[in-house]
C-alpha atoms as a PDB file:
ATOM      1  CA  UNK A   1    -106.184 -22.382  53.322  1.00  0.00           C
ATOM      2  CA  UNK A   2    -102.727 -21.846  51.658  1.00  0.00           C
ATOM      3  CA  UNK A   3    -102.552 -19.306  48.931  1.00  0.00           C
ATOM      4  CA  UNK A   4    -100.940 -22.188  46.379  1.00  0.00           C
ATOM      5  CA  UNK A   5    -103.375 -24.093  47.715  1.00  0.00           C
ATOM      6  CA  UNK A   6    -106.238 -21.794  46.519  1.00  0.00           C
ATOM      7  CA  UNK A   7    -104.804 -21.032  43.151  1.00  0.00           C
ATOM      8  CA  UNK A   8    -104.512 -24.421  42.025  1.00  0.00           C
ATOM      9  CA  UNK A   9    -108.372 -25.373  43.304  1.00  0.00           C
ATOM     10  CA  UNK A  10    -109.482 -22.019  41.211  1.00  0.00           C
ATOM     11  CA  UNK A  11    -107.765 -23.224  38.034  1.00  0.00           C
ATOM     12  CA  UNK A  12    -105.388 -20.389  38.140  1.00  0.00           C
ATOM     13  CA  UNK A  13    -102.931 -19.615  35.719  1.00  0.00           C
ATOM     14  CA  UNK A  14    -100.162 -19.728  38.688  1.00  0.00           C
ATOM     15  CA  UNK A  15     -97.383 -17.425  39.185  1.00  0.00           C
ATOM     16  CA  UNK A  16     -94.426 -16.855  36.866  1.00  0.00           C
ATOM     17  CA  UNK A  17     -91.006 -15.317  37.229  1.00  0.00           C
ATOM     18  CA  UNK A  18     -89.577 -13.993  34.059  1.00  0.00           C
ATOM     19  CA  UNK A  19     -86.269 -11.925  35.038  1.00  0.00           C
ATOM     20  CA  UNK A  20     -85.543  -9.371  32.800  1.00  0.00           C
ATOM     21  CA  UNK A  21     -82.954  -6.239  32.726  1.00  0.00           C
ATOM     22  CA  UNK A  22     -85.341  -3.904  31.187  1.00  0.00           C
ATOM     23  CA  UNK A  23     -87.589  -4.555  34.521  1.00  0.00           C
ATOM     24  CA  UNK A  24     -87.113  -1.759  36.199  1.00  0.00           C
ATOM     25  CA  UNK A  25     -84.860   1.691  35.768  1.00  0.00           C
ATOM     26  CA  UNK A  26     -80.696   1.255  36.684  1.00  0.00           C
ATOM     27  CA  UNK A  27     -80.933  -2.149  36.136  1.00  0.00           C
ATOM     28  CA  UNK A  28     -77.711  -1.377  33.320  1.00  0.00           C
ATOM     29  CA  UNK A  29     -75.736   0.494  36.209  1.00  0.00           C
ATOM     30  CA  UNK A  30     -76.730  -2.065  38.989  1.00  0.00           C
ATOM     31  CA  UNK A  31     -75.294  -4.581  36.815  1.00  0.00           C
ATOM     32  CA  UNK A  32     -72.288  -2.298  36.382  1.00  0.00           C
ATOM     33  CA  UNK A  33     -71.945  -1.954  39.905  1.00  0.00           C
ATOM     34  CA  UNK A  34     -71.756  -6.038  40.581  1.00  0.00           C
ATOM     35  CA  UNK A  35     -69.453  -6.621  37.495  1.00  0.00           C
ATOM     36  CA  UNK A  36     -66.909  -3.782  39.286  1.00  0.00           C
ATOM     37  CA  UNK A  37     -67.248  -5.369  42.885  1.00  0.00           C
ATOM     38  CA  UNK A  38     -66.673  -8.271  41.006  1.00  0.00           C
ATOM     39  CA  UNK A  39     -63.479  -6.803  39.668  1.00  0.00           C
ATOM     40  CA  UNK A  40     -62.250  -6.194  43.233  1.00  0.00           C
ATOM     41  CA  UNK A  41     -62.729  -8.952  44.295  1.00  0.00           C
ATOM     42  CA  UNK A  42     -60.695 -11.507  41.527  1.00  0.00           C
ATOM     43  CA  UNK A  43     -58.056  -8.104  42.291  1.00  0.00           C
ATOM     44  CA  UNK A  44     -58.511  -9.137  46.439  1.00  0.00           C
ATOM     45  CA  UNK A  45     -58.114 -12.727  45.368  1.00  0.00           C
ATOM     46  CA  UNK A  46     -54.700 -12.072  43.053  1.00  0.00           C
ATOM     47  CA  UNK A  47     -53.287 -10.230  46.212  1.00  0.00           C
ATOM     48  CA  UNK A  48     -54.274 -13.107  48.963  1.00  0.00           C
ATOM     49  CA  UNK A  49     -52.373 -15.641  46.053  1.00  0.00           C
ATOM     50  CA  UNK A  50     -49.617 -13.808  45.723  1.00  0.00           C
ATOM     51  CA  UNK A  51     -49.163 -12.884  49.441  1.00  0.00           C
ATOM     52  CA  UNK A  52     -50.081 -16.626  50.408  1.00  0.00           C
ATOM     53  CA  UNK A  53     -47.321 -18.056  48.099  1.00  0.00           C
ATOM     54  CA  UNK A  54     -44.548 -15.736  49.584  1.00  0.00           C
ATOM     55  CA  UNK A  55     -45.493 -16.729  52.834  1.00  0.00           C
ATOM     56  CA  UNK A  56     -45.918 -20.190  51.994  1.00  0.00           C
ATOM     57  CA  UNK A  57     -42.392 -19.981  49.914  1.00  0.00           C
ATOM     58  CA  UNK A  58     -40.509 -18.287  52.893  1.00  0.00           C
ATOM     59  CA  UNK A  59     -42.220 -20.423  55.532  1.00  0.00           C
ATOM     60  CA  UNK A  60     -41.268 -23.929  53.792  1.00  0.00           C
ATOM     61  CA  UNK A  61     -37.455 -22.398  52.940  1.00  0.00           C
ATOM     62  CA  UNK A  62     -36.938 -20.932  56.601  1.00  0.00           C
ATOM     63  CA  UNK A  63     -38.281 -24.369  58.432  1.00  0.00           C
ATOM     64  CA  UNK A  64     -41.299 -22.302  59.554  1.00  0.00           C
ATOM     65  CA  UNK A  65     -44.444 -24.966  59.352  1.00  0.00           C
ATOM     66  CA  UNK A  66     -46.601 -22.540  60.626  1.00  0.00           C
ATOM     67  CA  UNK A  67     -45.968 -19.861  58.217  1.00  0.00           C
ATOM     68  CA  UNK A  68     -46.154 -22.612  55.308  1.00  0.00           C
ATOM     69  CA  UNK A  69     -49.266 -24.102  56.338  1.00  0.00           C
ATOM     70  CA  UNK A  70     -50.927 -20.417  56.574  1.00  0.00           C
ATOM     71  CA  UNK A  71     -49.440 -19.512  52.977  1.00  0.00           C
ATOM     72  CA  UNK A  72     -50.204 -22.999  51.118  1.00  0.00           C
ATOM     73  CA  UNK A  73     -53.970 -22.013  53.167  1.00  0.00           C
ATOM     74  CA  UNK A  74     -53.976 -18.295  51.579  1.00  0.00           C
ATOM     75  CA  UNK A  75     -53.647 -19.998  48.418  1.00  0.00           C
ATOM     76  CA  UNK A  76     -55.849 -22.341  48.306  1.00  0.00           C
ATOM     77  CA  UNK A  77     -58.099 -20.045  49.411  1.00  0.00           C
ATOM     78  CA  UNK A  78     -57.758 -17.638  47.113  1.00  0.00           C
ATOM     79  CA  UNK A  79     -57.914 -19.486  44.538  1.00  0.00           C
ATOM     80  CA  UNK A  80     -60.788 -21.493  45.500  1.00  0.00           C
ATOM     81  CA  UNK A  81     -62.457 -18.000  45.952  1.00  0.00           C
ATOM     82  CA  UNK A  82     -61.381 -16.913  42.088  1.00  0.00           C
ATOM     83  CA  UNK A  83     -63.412 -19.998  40.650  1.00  0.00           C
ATOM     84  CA  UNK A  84     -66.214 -19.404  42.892  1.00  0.00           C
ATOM     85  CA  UNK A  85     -66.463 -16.019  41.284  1.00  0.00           C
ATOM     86  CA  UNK A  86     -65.977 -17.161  38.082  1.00  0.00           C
ATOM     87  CA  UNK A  87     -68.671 -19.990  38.112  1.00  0.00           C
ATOM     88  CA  UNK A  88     -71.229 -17.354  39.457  1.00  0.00           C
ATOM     89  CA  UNK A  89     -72.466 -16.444  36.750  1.00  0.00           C
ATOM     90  CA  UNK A  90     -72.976 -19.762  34.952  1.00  0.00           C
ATOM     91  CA  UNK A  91     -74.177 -21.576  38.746  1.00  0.00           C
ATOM     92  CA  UNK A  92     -77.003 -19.065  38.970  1.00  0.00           C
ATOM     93  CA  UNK A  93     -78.081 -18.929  36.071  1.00  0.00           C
ATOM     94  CA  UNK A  94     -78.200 -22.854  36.163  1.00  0.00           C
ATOM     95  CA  UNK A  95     -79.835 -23.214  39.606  1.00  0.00           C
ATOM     96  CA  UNK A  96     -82.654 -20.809  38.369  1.00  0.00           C
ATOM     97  CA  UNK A  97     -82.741 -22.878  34.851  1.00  0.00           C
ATOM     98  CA  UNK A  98     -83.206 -26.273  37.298  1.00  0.00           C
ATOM     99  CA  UNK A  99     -85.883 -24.817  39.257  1.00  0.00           C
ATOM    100  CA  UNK A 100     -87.649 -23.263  36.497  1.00  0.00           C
ATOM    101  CA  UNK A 101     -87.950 -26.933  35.438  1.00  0.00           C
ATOM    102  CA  UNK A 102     -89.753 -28.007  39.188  1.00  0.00           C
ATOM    103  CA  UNK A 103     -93.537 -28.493  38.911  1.00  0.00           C
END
């Protein structure tokens, strides 16, 4: 028989998942490590919008379709890839909040 299965025919108290940073030891400098990577990566996504609007400036100025449609891409892209980051946060800790909430 299942395991969930079993636990809810025993009267079980179930299982539970609290996170907490105080779990186990480096949780501090793990969460240093994401906030830097992070870091480098809204600094990756600057570059590819910057870059991108060059190419998408020279491409629409010289004619060049190709190298517009690749630079208007780039920053799209990029900046698509900034919000992502910046909602990650918040969009975990949401999703976990919603399916704390599933019985």
């Amino acid at each position: 028989m299942h395991p969930a299965v079993l636990l809810a025919a025993s009267g079980g108290a179930g299982i539970t998942l609290t996170p907490t940073s105080s779990g186990l030891l480096g949780s501090n400098t793990l969460q240093g490590l994401v906030n830097g990577v992070g870091f480098w990566a809204l600094l990756a996504c600057l570059a590819g919008l910057v870059i991108g609007a060059a190419a998408w400036a020279l491409g629409a100025h010289t004619n060049n379709y190709q190298h517009a449609s690749t630079g208007r891409r780039a920053v799209l892209v990029s900046g698509a890839a900034a919000l992502v980051i910046g909602a990650a946060g918040p969009l975990l800790n949401f999703l976990f909040s919603q399916g704390q909430g599933l019985h």
